[in-house]
C-alpha atoms as a PDB file:
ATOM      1  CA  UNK A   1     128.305  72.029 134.295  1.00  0.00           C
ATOM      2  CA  UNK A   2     127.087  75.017 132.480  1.00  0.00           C
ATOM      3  CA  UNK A   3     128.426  75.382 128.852  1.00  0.00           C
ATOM      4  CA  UNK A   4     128.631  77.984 126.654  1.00  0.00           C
ATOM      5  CA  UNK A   5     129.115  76.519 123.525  1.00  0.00           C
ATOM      6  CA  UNK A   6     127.653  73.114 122.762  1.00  0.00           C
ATOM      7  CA  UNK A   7     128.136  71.849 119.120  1.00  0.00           C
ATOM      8  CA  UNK A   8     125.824  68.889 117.433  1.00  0.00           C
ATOM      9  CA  UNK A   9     126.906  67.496 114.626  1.00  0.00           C
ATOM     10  CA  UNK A  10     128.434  63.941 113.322  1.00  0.00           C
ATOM     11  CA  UNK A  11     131.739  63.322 114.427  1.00  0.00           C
ATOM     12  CA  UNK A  12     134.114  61.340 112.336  1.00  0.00           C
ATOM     13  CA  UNK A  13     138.247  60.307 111.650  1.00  0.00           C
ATOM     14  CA  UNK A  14     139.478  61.425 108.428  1.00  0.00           C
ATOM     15  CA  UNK A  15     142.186  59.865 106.812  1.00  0.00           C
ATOM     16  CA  UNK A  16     143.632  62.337 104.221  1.00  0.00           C
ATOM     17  CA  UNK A  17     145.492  60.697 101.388  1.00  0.00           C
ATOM     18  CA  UNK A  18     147.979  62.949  99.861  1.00  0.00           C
ATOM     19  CA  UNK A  19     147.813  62.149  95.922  1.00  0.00           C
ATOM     20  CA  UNK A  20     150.669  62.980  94.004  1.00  0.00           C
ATOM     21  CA  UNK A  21     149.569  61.604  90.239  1.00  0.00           C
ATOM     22  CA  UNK A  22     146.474  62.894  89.640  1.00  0.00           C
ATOM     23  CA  UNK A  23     144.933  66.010  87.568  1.00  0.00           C
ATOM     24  CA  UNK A  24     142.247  68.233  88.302  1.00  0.00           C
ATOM     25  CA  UNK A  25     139.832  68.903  85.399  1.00  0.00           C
ATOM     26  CA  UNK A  26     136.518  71.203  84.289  1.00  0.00           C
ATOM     27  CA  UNK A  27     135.121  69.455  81.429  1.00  0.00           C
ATOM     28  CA  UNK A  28     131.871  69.243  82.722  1.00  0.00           C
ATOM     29  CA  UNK A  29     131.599  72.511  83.823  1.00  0.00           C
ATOM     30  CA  UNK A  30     132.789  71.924  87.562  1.00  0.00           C
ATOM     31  CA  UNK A  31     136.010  71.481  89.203  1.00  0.00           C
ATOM     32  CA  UNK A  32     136.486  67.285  88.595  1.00  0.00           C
ATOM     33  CA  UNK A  33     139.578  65.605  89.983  1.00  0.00           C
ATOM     34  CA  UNK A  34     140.795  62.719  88.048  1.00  0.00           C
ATOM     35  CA  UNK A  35     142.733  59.601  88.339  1.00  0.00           C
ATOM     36  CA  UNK A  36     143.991  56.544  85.989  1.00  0.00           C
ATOM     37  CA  UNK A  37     141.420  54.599  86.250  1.00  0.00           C
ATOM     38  CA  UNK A  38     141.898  50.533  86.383  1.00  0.00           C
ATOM     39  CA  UNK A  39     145.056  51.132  87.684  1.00  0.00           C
ATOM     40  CA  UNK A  40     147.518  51.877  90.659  1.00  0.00           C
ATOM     41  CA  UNK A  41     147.880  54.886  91.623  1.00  0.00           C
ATOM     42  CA  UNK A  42     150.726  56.430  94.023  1.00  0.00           C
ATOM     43  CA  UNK A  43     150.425  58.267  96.568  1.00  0.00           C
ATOM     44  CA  UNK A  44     152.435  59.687  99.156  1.00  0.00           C
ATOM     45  CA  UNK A  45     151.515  59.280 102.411  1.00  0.00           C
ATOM     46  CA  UNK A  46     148.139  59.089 104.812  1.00  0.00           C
ATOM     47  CA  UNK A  47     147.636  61.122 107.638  1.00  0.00           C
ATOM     48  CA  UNK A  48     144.713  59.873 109.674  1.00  0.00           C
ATOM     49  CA  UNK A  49     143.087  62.627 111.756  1.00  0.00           C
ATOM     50  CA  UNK A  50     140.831  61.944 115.269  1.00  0.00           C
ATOM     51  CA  UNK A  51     137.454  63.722 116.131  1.00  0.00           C
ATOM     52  CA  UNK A  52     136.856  65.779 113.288  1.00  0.00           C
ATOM     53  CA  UNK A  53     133.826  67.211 111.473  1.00  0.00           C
ATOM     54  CA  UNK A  54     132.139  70.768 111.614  1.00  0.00           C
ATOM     55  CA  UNK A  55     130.919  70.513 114.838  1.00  0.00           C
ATOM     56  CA  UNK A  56     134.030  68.591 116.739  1.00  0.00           C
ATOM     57  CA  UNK A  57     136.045  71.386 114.635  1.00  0.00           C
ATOM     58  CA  UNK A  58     134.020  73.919 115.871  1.00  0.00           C
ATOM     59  CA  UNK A  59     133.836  72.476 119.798  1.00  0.00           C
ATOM     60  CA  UNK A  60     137.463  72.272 119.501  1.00  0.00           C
ATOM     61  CA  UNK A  61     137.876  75.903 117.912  1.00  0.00           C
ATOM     62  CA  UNK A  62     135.878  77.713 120.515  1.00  0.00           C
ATOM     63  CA  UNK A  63     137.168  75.963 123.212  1.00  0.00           C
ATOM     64  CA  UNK A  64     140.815  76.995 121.973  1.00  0.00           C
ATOM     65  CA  UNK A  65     139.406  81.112 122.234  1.00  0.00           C
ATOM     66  CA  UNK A  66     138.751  80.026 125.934  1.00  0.00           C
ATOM     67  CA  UNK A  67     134.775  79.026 125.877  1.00  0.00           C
ATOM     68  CA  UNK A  68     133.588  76.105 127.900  1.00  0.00           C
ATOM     69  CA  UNK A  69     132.792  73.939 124.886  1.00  0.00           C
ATOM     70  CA  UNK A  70     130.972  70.247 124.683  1.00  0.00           C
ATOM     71  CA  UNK A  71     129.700  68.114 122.171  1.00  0.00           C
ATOM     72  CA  UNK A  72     126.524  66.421 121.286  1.00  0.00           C
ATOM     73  CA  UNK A  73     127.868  63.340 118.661  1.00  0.00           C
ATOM     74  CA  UNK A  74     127.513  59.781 117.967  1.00  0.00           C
ATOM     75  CA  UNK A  75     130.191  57.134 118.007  1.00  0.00           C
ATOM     76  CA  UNK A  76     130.503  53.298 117.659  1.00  0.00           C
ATOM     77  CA  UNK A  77     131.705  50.842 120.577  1.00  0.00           C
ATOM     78  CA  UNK A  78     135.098  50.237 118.862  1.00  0.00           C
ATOM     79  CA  UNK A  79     138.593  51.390 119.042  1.00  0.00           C
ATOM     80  CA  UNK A  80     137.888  54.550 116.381  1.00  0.00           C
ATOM     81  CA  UNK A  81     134.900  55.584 118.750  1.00  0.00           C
ATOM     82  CA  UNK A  82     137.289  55.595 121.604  1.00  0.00           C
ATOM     83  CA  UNK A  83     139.924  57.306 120.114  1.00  0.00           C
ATOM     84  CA  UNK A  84     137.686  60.162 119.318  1.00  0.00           C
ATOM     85  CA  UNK A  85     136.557  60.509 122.832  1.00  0.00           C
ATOM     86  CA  UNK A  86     140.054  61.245 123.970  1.00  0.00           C
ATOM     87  CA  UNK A  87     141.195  63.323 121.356  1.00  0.00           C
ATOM     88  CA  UNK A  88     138.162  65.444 122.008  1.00  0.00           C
ATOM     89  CA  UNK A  89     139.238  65.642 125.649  1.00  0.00           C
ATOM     90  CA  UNK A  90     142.951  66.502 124.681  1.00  0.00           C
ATOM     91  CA  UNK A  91     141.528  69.437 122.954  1.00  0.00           C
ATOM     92  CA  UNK A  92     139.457  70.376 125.713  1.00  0.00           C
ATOM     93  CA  UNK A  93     135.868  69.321 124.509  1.00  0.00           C
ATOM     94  CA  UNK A  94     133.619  67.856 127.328  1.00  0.00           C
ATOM     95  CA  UNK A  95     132.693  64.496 126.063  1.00  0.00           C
ATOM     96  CA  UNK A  96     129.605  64.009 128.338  1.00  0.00           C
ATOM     97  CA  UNK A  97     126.761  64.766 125.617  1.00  0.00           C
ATOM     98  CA  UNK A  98     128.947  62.157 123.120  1.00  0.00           C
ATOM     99  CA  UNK A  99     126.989  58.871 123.374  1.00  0.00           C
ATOM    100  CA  UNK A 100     128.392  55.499 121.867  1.00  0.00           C
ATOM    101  CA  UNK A 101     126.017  53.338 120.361  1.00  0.00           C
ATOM    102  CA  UNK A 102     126.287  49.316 120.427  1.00  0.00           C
ATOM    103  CA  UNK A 103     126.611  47.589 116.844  1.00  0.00           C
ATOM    104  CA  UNK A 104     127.527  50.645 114.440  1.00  0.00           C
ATOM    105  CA  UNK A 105     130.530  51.391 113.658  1.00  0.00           C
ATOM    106  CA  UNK A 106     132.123  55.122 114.575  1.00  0.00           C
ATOM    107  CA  UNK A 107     132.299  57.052 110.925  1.00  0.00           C
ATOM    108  CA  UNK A 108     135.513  57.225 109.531  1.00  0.00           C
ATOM    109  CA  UNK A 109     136.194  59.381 105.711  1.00  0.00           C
ATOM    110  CA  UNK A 110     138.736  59.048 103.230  1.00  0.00           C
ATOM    111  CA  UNK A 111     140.010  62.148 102.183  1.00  0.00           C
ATOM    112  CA  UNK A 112     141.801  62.684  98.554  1.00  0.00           C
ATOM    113  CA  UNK A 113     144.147  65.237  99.046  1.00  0.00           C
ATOM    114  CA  UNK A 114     145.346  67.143  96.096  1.00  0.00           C
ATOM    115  CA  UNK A 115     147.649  70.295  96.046  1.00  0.00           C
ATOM    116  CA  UNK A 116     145.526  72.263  98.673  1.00  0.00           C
ATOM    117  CA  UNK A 117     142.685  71.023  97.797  1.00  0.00           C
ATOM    118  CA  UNK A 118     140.278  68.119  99.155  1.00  0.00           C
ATOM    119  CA  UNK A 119     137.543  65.885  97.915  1.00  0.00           C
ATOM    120  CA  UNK A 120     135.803  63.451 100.924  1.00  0.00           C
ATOM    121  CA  UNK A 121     134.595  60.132 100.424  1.00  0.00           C
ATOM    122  CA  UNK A 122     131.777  59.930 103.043  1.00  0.00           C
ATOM    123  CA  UNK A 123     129.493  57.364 104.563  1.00  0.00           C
ATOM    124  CA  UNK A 124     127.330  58.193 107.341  1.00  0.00           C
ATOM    125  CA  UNK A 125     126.566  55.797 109.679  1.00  0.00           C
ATOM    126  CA  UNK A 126     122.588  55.692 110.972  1.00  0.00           C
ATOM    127  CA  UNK A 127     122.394  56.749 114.535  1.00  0.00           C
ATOM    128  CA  UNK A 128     120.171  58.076 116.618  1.00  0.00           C
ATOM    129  CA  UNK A 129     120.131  61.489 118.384  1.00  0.00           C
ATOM    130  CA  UNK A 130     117.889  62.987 120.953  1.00  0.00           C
ATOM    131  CA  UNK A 131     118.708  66.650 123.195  1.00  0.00           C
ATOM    132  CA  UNK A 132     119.869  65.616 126.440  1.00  0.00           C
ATOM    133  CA  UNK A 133     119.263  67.008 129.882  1.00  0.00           C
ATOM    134  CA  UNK A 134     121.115  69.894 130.506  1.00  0.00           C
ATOM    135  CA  UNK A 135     121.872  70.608 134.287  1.00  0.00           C
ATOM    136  CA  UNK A 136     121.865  74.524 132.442  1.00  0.00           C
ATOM    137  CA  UNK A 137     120.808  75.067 129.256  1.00  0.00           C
ATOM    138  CA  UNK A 138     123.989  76.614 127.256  1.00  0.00           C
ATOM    139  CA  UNK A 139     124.602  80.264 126.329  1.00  0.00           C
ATOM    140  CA  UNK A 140     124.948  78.768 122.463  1.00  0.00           C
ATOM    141  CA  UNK A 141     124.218  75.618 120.478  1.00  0.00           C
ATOM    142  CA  UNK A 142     125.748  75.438 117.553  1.00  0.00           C
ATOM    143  CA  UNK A 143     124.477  73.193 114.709  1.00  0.00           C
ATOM    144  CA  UNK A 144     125.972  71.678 111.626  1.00  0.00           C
ATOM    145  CA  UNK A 145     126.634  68.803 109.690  1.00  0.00           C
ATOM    146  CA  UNK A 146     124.253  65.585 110.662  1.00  0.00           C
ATOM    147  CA  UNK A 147     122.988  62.735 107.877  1.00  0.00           C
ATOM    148  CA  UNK A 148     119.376  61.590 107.296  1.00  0.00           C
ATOM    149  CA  UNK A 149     119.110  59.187 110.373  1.00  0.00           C
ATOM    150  CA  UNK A 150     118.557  62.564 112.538  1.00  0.00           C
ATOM    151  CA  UNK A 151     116.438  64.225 110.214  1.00  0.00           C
ATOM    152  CA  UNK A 152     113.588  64.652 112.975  1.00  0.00           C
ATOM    153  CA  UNK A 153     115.982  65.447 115.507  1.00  0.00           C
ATOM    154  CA  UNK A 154     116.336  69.325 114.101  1.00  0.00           C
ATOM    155  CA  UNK A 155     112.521  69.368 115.234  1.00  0.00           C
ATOM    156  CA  UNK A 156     113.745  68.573 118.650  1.00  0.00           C
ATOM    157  CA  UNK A 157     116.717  71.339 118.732  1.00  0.00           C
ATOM    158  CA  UNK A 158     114.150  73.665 117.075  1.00  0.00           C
ATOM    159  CA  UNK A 159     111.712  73.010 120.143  1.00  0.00           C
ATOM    160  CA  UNK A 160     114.425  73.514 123.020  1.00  0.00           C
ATOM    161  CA  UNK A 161     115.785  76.690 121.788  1.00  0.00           C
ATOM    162  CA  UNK A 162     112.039  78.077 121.478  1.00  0.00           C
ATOM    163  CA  UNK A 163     111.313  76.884 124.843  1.00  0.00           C
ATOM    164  CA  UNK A 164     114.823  78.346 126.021  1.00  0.00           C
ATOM    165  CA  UNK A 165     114.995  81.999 125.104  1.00  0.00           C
ATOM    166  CA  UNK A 166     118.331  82.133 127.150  1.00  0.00           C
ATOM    167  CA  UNK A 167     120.103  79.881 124.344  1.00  0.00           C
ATOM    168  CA  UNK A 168     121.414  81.452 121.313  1.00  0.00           C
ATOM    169  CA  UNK A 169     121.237  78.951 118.310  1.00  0.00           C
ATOM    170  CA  UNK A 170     124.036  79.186 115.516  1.00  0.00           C
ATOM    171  CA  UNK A 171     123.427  77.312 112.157  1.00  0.00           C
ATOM    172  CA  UNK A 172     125.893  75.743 109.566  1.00  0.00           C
ATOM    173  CA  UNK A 173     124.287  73.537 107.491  1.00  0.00           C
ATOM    174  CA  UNK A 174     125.683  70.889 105.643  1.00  0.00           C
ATOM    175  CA  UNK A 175     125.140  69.036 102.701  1.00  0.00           C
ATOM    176  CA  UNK A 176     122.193  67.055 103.937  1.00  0.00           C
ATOM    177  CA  UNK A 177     120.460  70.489 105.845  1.00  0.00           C
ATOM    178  CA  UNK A 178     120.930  72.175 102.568  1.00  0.00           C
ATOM    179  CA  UNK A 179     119.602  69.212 100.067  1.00  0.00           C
ATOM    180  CA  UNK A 180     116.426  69.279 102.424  1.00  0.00           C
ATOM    181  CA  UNK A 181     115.922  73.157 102.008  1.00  0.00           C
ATOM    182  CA  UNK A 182     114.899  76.210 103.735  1.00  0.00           C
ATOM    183  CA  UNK A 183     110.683  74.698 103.903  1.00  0.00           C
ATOM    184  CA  UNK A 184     111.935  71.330 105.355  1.00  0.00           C
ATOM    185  CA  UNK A 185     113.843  73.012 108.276  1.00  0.00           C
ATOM    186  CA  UNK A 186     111.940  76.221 108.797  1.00  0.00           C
ATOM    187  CA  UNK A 187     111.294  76.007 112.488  1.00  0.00           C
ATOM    188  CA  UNK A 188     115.014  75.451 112.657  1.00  0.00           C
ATOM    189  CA  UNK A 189     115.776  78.829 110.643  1.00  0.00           C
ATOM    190  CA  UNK A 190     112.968  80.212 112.595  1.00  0.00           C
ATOM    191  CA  UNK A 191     114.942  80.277 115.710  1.00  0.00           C
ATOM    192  CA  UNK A 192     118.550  81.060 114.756  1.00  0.00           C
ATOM    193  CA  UNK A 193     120.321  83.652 115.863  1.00  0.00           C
ATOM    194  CA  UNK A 194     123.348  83.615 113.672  1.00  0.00           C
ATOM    195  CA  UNK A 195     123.343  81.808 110.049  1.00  0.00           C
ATOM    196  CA  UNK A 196     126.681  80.784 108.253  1.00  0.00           C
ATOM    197  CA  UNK A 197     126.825  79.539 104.604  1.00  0.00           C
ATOM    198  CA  UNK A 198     128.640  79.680 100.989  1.00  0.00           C
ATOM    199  CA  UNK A 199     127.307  81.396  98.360  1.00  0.00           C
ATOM    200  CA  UNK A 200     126.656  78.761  96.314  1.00  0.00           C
ATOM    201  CA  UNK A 201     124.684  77.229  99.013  1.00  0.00           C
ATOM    202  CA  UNK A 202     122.779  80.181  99.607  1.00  0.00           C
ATOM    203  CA  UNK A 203     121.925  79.995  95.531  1.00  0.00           C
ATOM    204  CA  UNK A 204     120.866  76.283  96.601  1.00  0.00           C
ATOM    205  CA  UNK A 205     119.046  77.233  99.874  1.00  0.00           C
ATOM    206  CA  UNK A 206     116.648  80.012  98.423  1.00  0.00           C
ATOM    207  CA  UNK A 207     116.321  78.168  94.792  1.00  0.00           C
ATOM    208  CA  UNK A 208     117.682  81.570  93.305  1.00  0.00           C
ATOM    209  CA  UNK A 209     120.326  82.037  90.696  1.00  0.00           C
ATOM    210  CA  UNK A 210     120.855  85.682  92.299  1.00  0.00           C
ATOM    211  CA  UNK A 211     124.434  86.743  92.483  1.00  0.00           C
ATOM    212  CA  UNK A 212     124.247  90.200  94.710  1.00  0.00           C
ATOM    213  CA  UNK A 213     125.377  88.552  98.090  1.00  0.00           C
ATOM    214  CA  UNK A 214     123.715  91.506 100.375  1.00  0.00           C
ATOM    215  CA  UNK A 215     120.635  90.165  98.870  1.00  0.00           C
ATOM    216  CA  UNK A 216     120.714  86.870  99.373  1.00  0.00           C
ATOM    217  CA  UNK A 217     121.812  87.803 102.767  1.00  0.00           C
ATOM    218  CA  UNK A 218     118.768  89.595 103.479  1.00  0.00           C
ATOM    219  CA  UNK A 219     116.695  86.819 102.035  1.00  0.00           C
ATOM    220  CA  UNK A 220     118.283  84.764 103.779  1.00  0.00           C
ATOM    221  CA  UNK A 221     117.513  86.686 106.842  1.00  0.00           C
ATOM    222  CA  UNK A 222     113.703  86.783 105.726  1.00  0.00           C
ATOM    223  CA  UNK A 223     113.838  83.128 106.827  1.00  0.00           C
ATOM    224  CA  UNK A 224     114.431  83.845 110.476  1.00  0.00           C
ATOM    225  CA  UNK A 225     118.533  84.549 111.480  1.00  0.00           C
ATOM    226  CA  UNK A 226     118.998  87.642 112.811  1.00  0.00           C
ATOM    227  CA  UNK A 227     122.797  87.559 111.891  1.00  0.00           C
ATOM    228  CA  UNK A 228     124.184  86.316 107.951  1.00  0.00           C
ATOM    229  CA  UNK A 229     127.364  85.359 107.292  1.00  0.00           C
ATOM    230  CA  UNK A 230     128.110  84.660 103.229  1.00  0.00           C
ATOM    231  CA  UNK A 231     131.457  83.212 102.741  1.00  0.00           C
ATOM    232  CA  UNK A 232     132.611  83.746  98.863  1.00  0.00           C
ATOM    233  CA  UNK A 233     135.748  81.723  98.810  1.00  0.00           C
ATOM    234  CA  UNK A 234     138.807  83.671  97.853  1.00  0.00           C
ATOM    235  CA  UNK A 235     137.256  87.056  97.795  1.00  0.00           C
ATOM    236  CA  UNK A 236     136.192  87.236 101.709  1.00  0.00           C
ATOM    237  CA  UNK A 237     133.305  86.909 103.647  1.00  0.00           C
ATOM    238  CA  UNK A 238     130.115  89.391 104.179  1.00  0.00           C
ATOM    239  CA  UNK A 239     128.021  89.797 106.836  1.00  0.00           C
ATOM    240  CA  UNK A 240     124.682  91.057 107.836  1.00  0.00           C
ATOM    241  CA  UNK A 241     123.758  92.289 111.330  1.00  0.00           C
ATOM    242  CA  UNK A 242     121.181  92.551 113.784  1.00  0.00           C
ATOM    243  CA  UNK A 243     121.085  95.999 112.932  1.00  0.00           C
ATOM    244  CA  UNK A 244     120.629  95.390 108.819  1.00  0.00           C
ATOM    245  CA  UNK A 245     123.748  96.865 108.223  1.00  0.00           C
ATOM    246  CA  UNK A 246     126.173  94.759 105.779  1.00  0.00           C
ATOM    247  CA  UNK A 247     129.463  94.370 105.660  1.00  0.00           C
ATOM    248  CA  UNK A 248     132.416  92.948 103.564  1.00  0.00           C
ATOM    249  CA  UNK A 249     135.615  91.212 104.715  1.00  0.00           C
ATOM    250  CA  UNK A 250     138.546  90.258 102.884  1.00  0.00           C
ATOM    251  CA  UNK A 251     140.551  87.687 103.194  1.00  0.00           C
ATOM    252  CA  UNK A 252     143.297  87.251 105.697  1.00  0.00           C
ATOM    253  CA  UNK A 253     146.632  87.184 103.675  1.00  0.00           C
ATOM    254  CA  UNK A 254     148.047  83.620 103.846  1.00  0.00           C
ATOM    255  CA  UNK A 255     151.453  83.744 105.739  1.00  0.00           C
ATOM    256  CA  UNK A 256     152.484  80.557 102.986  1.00  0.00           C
ATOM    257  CA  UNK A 257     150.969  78.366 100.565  1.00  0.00           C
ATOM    258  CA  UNK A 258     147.985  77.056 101.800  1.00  0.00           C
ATOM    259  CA  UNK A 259     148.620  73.010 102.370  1.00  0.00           C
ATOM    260  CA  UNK A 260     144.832  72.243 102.903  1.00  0.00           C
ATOM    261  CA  UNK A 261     141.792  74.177 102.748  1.00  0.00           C
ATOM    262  CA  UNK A 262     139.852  71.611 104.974  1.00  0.00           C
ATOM    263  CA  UNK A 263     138.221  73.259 108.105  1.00  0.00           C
ATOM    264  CA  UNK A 264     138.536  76.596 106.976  1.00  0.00           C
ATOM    265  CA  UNK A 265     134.944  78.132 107.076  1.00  0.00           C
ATOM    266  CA  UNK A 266     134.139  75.707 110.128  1.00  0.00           C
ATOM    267  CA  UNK A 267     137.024  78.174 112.005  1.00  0.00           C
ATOM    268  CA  UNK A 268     135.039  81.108 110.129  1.00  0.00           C
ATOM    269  CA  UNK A 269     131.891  80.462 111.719  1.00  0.00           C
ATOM    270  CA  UNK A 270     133.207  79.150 114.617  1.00  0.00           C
ATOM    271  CA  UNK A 271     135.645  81.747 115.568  1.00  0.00           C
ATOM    272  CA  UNK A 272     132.973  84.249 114.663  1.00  0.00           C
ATOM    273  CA  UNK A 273     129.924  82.626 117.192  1.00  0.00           C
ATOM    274  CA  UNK A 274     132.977  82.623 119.725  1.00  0.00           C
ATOM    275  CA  UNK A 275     133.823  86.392 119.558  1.00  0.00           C
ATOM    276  CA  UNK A 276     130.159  87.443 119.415  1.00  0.00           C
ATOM    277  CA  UNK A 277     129.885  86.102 122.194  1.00  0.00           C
ATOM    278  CA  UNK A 278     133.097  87.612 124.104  1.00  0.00           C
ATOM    279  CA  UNK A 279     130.958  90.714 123.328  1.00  0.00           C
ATOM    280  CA  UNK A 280     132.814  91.934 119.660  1.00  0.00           C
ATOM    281  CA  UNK A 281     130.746  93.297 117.050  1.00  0.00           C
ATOM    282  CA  UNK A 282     129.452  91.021 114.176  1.00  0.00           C
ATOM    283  CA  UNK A 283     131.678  92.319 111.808  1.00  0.00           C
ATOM    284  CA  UNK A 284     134.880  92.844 114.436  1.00  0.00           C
ATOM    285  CA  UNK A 285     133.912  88.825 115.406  1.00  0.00           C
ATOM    286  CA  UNK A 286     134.177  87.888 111.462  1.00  0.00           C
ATOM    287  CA  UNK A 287     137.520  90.010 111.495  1.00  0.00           C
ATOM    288  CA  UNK A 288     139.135  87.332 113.822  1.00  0.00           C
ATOM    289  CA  UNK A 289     137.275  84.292 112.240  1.00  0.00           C
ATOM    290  CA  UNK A 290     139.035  85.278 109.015  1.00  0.00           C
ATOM    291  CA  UNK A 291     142.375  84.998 110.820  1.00  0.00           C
ATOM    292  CA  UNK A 292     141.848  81.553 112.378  1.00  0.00           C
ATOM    293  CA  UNK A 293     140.569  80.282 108.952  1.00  0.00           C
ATOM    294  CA  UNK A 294     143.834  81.649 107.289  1.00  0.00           C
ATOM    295  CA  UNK A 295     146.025  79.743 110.190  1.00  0.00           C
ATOM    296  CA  UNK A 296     143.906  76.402 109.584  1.00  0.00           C
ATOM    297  CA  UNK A 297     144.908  76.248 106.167  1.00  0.00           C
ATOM    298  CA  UNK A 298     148.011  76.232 107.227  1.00  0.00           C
ATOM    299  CA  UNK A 299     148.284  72.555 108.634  1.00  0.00           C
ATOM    300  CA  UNK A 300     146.868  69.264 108.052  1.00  0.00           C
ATOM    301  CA  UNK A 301     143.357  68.641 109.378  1.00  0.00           C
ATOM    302  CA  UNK A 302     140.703  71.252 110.351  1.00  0.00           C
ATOM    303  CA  UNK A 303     141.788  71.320 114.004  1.00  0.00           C
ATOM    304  CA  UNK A 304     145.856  71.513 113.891  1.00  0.00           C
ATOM    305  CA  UNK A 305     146.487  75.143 113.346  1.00  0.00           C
ATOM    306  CA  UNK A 306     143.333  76.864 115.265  1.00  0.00           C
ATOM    307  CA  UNK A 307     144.257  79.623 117.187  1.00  0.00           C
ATOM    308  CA  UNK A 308     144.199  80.887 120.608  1.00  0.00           C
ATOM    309  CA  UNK A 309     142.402  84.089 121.708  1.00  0.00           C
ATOM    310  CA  UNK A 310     145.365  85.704 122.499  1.00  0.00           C
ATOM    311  CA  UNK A 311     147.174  84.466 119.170  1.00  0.00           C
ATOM    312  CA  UNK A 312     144.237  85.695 116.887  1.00  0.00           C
ATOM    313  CA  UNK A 313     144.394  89.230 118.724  1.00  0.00           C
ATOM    314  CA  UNK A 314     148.451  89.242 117.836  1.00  0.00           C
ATOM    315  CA  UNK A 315     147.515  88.073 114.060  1.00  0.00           C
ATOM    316  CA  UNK A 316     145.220  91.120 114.638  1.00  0.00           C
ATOM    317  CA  UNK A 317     147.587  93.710 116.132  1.00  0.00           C
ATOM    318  CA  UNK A 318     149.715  92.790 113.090  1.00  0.00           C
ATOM    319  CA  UNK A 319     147.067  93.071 110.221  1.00  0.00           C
ATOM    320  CA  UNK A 320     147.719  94.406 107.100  1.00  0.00           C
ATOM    321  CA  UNK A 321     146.132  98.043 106.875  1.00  0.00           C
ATOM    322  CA  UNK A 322     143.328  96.788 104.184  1.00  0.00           C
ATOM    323  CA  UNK A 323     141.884  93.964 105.969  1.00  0.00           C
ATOM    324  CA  UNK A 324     139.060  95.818 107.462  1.00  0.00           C
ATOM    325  CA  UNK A 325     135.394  95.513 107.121  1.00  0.00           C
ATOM    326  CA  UNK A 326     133.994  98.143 103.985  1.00  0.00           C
ATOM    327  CA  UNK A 327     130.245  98.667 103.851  1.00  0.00           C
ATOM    328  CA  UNK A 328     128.317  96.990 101.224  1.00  0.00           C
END
């Protein structure tokens, strides 16, 4: 089957433990959450969610705009593994490209969930990846989040899309891609067609402490994307096209109180990738990625609340009049 979108990255459950006694601190100069320690703490409940992580999110997310969407992943040959598989395939994610591999166990993260806020215990199991045969090489792959056992393996990806001019490559690093910086991965960078990251990651990415986020855009664009997306938390996203040309992009308004913030820049990126590819403008594509990400912090999990194309393009006929795109 032809695909358009086919996301690598690790797949994993998440089982998000909603803390009710705890107290978020910035003593140390960062956002710390803290508990009793050396003693029980309540909680109030656990919510365990199937076939998550940035690239299952974002399989899931473009597939939900109407994309024929797979996944390249990794599970274990145990009940966790399984369940992924079929919750993938509920969501309508081929599954063919996931392969399960004997004697490791399928990852599985603890999430501390405090007001709408998370922090993720995570432990990466070592597996193995290699590009598979394509019957037709996809319109877009779309890479993210994979741990140190597939370090080499972003060689590989960097070789097919060379060798494949008719696939688009999208990149959202994660913390392991970004801890191995821009020189480690340069043939990946290279070859990417569209870039997504924070800006503190950008800071970590080109070693910079600059704060102007066209220019790290356009440094970042010095390494090879020909599209940069810069998300800035709660003041919006920017963007810089093909073209050069820069844009900003506020914030969706939230319809209520966020519950969790989890998944929302995969549905950025994701949503964004999708409607480039529908044939929308960069910054008309991060328009509608800023709506799904304000509907995924709306439910529990980065995959409960993604939209439809023809939901997004309602949220959109009902936008606010400032959330438009301004020139930086």
């Amino acid at each position: 089957m032809k695909y358009d979108f086919v996301a690598i990255g690790d797949i994993t459950t998440d089982a998000f433990i909603k803390l009710k006694d705890a107290t978020e601190l910035l003593d140390h100069g960062t956002r710390e959450l803290c508990v009793r320690f050396a003693d029980k703490v309540p909680y109030e409940e656990v919510i365990e969610v199937r076939a998550v992580g940035n690239a299952a999110n974002a399989a899931v997310s473009a597939a939900r705009i109407g994309l024929s969407s797979a996944l390249i992943a990794r599970v274990g040959d145990d009940e966790n593994g399984r369940n992924c598989r079929e919750t993938l395939k509920g969501n309508g994610v081929a599954d063919e490209y996931v392969e399960t591999q004997v004697g490791l166990p399928t990852n599985y993260h603890y999430v501390l969930w405090f007001g709408a806020e998370r922090t993720i215990l995570v432990k990466q199991t070592k597996f193995t990846y290699s590009m598979p045969q394509f019957e037709t090489p996809p319109k877009y792959i779309y890479l993210t989040s994979l741990g140190e056992s597939a370090k080499e393996f972003h060689h590989e990806i960097a070789r097919y899309v060379s060798e494949h001019p008719e696939t688009k490559l999208a990149f959202q690093p994660g913390t392991f891609q970004i801890k191995l910086g821009a020189e480690a991965l340069k043939d990946v960078y290279a070859v990417t067609e569209i870039f997504f990251c924070n800006k503190e990651e950008a800071q970590i990415i080109l070693k910079t402490q600059e704060s102007d986020t066209k220019k790290l855009m356009e440094a970042l664009r010095g390494l090879g994307p020909r599209v940069v997306v810069v998300t800035d938390g709660p003041n919006g996203s920017n963007i810089l096209d093909e073209s050069g040309a820069a844009w900003h992009v506020p914030m969706y308004p939230d319809p209520a109180p966020p519950v969790s913030r989890t998944g929302a820049g995969d549905a950025t990126a994701s949503s964004t990738v999708s409607y480039i590819m529908k044939g929308l403008a960069p910054k008309d594509a991060l328009l509608r990625g800023m709506i799904n990400a304000a509907s995924v912090v709306q439910g529990v999990g980065a995959q409960t609340k993604l939209l439809t194309d023809a939901e997004i393009e309602a949220w959109y006929a009902k936008r606010p009049a400032d959330f438009q795109e301004t020139a930086l």
